[in-house]
Protein backbone atom coordinates (compact mmCIF):
# COMPACT_ATOMS: atom_id res chain seq x y z
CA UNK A 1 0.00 0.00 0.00
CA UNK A 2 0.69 3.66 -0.07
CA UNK A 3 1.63 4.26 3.35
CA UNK A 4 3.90 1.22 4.01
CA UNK A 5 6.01 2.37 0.86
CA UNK A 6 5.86 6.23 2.12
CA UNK A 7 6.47 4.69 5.69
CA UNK A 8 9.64 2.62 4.23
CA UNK A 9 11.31 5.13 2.19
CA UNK A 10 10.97 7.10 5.44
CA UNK A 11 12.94 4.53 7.17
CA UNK A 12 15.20 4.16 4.59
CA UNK A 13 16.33 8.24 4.67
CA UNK A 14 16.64 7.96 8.26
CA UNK A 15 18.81 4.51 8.40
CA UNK A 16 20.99 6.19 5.51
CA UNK A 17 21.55 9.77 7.42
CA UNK A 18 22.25 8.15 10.37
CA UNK A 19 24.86 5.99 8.61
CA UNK A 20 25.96 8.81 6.92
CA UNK A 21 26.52 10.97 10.33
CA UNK A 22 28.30 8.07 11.68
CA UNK A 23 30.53 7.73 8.54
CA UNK A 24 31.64 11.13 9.21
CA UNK A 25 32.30 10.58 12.95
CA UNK A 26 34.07 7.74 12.35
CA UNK A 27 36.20 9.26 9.65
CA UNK A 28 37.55 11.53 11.61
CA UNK A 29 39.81 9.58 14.43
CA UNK A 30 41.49 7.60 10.58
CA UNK A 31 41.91 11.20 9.10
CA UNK A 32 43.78 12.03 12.32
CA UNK A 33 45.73 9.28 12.42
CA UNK A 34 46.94 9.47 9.15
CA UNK A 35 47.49 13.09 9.84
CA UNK A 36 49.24 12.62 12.21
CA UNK A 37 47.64 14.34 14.98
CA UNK A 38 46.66 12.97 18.38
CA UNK A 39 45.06 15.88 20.46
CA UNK A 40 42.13 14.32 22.26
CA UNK A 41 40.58 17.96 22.78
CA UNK A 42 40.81 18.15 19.21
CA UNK A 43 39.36 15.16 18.33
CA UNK A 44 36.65 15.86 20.45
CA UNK A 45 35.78 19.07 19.02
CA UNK A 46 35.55 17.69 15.00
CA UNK A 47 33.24 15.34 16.33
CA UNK A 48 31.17 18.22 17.90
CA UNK A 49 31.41 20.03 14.85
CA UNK A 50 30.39 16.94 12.63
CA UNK A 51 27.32 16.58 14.64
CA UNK A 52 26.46 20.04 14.79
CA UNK A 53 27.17 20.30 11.28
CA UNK A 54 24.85 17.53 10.67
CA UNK A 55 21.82 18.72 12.68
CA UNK A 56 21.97 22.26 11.36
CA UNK A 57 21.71 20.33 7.67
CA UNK A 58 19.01 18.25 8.60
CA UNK A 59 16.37 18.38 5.88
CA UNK A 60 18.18 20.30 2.98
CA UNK A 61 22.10 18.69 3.22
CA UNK A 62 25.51 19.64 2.14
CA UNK A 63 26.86 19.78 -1.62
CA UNK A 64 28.04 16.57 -2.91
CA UNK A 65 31.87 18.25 -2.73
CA UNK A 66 31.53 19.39 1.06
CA UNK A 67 29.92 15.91 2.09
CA UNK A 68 32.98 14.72 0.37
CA UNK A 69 35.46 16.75 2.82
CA UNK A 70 33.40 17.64 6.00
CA UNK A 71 35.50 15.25 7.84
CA UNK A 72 38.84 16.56 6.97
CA UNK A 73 37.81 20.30 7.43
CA UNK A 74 35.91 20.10 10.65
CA UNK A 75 39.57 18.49 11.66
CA UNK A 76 41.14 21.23 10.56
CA UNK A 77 38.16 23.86 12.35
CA UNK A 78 39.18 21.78 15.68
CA UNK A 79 42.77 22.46 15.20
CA UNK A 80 42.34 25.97 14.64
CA UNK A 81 40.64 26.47 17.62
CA UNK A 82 42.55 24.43 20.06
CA UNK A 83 45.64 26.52 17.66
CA UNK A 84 46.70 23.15 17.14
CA UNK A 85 49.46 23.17 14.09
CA UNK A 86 48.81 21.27 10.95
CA UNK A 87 50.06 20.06 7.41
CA UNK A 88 47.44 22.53 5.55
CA UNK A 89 48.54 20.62 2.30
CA UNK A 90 47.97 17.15 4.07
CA UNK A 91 44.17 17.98 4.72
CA UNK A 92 43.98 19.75 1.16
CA UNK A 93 45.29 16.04 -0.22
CA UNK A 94 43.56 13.67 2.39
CA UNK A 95 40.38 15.73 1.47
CA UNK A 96 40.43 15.08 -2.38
CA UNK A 97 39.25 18.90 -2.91
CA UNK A 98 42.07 19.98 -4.11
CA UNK A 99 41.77 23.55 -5.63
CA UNK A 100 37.89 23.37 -4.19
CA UNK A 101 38.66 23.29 -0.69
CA UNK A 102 38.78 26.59 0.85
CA UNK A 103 35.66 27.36 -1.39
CA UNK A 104 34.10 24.21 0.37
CA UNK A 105 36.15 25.34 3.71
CA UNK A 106 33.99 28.69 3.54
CA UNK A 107 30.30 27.10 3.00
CA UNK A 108 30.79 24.71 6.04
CA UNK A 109 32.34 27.28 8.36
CA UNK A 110 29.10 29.55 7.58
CA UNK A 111 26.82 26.30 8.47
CA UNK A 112 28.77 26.31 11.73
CA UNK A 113 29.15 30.40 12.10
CA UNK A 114 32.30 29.70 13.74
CA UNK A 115 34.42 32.89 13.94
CA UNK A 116 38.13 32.42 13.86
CA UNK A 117 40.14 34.47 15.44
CA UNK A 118 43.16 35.49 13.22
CA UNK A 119 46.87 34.71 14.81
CA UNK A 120 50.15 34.64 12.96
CA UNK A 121 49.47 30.70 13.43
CA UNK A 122 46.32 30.79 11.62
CA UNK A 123 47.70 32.89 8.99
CA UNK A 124 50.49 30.40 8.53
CA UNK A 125 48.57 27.60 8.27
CA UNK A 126 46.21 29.14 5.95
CA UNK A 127 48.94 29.33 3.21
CA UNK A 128 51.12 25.93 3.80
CA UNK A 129 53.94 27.56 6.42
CA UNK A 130 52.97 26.04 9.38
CA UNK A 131 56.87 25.85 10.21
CA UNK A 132 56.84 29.95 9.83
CA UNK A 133 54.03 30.13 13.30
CA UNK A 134 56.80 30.78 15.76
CA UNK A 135 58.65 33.06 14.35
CA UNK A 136 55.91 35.11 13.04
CA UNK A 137 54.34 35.02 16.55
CA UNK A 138 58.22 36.70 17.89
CA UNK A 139 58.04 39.39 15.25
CA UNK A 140 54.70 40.56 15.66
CA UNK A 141 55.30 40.31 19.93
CA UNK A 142 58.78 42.63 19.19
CA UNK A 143 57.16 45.07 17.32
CA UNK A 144 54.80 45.57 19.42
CA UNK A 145 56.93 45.74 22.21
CA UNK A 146 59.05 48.81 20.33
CA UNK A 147 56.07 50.31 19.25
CA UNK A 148 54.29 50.72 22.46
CA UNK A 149 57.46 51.33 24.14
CA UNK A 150 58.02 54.45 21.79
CA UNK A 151 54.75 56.22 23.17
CA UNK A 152 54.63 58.61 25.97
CA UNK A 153 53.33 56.93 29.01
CA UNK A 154 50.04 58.32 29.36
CA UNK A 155 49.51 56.53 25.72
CA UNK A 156 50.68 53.04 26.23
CA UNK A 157 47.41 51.93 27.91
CA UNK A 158 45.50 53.44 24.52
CA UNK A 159 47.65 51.49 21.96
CA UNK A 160 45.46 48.71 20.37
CA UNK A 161 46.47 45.91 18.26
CA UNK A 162 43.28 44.24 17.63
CA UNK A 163 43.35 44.77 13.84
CA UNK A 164 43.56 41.75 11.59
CA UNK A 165 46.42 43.37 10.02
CA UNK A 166 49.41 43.18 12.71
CA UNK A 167 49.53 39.78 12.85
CA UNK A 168 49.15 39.67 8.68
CA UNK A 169 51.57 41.72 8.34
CA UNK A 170 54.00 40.18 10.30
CA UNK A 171 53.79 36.82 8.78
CA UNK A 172 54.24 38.24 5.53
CA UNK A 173 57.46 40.59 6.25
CA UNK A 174 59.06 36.97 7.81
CA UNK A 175 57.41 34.97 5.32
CA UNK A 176 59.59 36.95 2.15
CA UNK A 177 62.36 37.50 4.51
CA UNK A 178 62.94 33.81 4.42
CA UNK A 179 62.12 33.82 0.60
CA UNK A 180 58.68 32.57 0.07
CA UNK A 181 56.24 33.90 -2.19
CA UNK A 182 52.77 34.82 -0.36
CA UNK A 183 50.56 36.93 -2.74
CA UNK A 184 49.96 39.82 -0.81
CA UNK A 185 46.34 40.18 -2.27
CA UNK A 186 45.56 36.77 -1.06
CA UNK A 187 46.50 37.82 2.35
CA UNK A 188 44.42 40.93 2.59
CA UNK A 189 41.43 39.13 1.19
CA UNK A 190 41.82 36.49 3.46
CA UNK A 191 41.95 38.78 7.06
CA UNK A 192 39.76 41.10 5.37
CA UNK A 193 42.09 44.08 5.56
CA UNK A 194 41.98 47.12 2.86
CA UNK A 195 45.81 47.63 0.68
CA UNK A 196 45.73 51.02 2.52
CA UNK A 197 45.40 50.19 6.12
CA UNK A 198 48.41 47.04 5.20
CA UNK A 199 50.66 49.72 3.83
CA UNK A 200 50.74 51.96 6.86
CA UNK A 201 51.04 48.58 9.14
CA UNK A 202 53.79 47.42 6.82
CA UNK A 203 55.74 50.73 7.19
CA UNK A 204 55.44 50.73 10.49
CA UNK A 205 56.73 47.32 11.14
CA UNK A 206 59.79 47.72 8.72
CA UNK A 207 60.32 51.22 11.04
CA UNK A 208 60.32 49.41 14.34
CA UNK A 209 62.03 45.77 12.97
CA UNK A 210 64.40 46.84 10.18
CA UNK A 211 65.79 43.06 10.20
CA UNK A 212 63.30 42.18 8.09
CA UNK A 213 63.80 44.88 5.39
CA UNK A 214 64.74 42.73 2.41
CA UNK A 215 66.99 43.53 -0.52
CA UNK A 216 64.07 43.98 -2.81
CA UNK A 217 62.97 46.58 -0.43
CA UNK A 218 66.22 48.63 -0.12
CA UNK A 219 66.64 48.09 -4.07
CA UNK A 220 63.11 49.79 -4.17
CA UNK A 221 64.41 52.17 -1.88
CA UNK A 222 67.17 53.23 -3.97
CA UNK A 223 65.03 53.22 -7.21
CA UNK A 224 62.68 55.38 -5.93
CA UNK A 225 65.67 57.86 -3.97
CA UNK A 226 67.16 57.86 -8.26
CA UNK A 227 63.52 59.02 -9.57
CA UNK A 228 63.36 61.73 -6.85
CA UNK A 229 66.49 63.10 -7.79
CA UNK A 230 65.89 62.72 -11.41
CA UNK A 231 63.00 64.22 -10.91
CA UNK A 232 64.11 67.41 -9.02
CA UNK A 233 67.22 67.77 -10.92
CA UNK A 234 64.42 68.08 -13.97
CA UNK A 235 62.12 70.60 -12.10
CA UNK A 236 65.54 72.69 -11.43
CA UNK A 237 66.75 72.60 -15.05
CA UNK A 238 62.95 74.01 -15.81
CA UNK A 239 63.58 77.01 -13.57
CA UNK A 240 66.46 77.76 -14.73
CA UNK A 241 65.29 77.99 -18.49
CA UNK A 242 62.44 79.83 -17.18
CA UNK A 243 64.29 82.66 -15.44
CA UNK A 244 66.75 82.60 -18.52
CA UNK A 245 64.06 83.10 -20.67
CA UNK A 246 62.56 85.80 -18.75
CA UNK A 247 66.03 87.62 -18.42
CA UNK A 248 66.68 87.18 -22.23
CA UNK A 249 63.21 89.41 -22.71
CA UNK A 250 64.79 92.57 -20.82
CA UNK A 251 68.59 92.06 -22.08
CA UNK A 252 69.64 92.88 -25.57
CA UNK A 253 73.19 92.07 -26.84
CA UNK A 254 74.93 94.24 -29.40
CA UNK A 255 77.22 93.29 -32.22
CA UNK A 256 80.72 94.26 -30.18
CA UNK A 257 79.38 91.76 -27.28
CA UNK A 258 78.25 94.13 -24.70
CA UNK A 259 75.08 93.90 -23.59
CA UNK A 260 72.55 96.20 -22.36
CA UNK A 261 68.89 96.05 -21.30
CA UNK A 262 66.16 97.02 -23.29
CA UNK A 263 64.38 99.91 -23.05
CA UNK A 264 61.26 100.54 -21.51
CA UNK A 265 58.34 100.44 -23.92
CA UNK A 266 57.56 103.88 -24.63
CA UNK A 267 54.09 104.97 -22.97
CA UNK A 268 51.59 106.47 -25.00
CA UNK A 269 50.21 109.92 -24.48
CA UNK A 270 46.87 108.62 -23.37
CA UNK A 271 48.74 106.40 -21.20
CA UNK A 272 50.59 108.53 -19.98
CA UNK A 273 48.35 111.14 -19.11
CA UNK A 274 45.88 108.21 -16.80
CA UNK A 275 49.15 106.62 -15.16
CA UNK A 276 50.61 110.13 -14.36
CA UNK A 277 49.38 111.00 -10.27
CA UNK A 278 47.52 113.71 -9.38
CA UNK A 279 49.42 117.46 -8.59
CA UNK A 280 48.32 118.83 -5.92
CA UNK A 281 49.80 122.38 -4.73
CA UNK A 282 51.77 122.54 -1.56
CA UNK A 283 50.22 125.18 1.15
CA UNK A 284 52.33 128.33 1.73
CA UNK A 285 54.44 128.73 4.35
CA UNK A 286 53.20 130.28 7.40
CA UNK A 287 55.42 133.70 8.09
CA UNK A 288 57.09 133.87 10.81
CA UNK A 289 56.72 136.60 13.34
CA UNK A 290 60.28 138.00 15.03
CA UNK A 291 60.13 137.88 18.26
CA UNK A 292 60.89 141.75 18.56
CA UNK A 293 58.02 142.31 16.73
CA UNK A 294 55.68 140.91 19.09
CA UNK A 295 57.41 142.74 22.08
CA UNK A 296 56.89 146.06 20.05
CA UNK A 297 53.20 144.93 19.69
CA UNK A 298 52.27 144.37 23.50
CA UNK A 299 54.22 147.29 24.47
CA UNK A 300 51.77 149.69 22.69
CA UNK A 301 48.83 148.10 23.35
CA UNK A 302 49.75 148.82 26.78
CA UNK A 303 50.25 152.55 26.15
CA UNK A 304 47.19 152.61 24.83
């Protein structure tokens, strides 16, 4: 009847998602092993994650390629939480993703809205230098060491480092000073930091920790110290043309070498007569009045 085929294809779904969920579970401790890893805490958290992963997909699933790796990358999720360090090109292979894994990495961290925190271990990880975690973690602890030291006391307790960009940028500086190639686009895209705000880290960094200046940065350096000069050595030849030019207008040399300035252009009449300044006529002198004179004055008024 109707029912008891409805009823067994129900049981059927249920018998094959539970086999499924278990598949994954049980994945996970032979994907470790063959990872190498032993961490019980992280065991125990893929396992978490598999489950949760598989209850918040309940109804609607996974795509056929993150079914595929869900064991592998809730491994790696586990790791990255307990900042457990890992082969990132061992899970890549042991997944079978290849080239679609951090695509398929992305959709099952959104399932799980897990939000990782991003270290210099992380980072490293991320892009296959797992061996580069240490050191990355000193340089980015040193800088800001110097940095904060260089602040007036009553700013140290301000100075913040919570930007995804310290710890970037520090793993990238050590990463080229040992000579590997990280695409620096890559790397902003991946801690979600804009090419401006990296710059002004960057430049601070190579300020406070000039070890890890490399010679492509100091031949940089010097090609852009050349252009400058080239550059005001060309603005300076411009002046100097100009003002020669300008001095060549008012200076007229005659045929036995000597050399004169031209004359003034002559004004015309009308000209003349609007530029020429008002004359006004001076008061006259006030005469002056002898003091014997005066005397003589007063002295017959008085007689009088």
């Amino acid at each position: 009847d109707t029912d008891g085929i409805f009823s067994r294809c129900a049981k059927t779904c249920l018998i094959s998602a539970v086999l499924q969920a278990l598949g994954g579970l049980m994945d996970i401790p032979i994907h470790m092993k063959d990872l190498g890893l032993s961490n019980a805490k992280v065991l125990s958290k893929a396992k978490e994650l598999s489950r949760l992963l598989e209850a918040r997909t309940k109804g609607r699933g996974l795509s056929p390629k993150a079914e595929l790796g869900k064991g592998v990358i809730c491994i790696e999720l586990a790791c990255r939480i307990h900042n457990e360090t890992f082969d990132k090109a061992q899970l890549i292979q042991r997944s079978t993703l290849a080239s679609n894994y951090q695509k398929v990495f992305g959709e099952i961290q959104n399932v799980l809205k897990i939000p990782l925190p991003v270290t210099t271990s992380s980072i490293s990880v991320h892009f296959g230098l797992p061996h580069l975690q240490g050191t990355a973690q000193e340089a980015l602890k040193s800088f800001q060491r110097k940095f904060t030291d260089s602040l007036a006391f009553a700013e140290q307790d301000r100075v913040k480092f919570s930007s995804a960009a310290y710890p970037a940028v520090a793993f990238f500086l050590v990463a080229v000073k040992k000579g590997n190639s990280v695409p620096k686009e890559q790397l902003m895209a991946h801690v979600n930091v804009d090419a401006r705000e990296f710059a002004s880290v960057e430049a601070k960094f190579k300020e406070f920790l000039p070890h890890l200046i490399t010679e492509e940065d100091v031949k940089k350096q010097h090609k852009a110290a050349k252009h400058q000069a080239k550059k005001m050595k060309q603005v300076a030849k411009e002046r100097a043309q100009e003002e020669r030019q300008e001095e060549a207008k008012v200076v007229v040399v005659n045929d036995d070498g000597s050399v004169k300035r031209k004359p003034k252009r002559p004004v015309p009449a009308d000209e003349a007569q609007e530029q020429q300044p008002l004359h006004v006529a001076p008061l006259p002198p006030k005469k002056k009045t002898k003091q014997s004179d005066l005397a003589a004055f007063f002295n017959k008024k008085a007689e009088g």
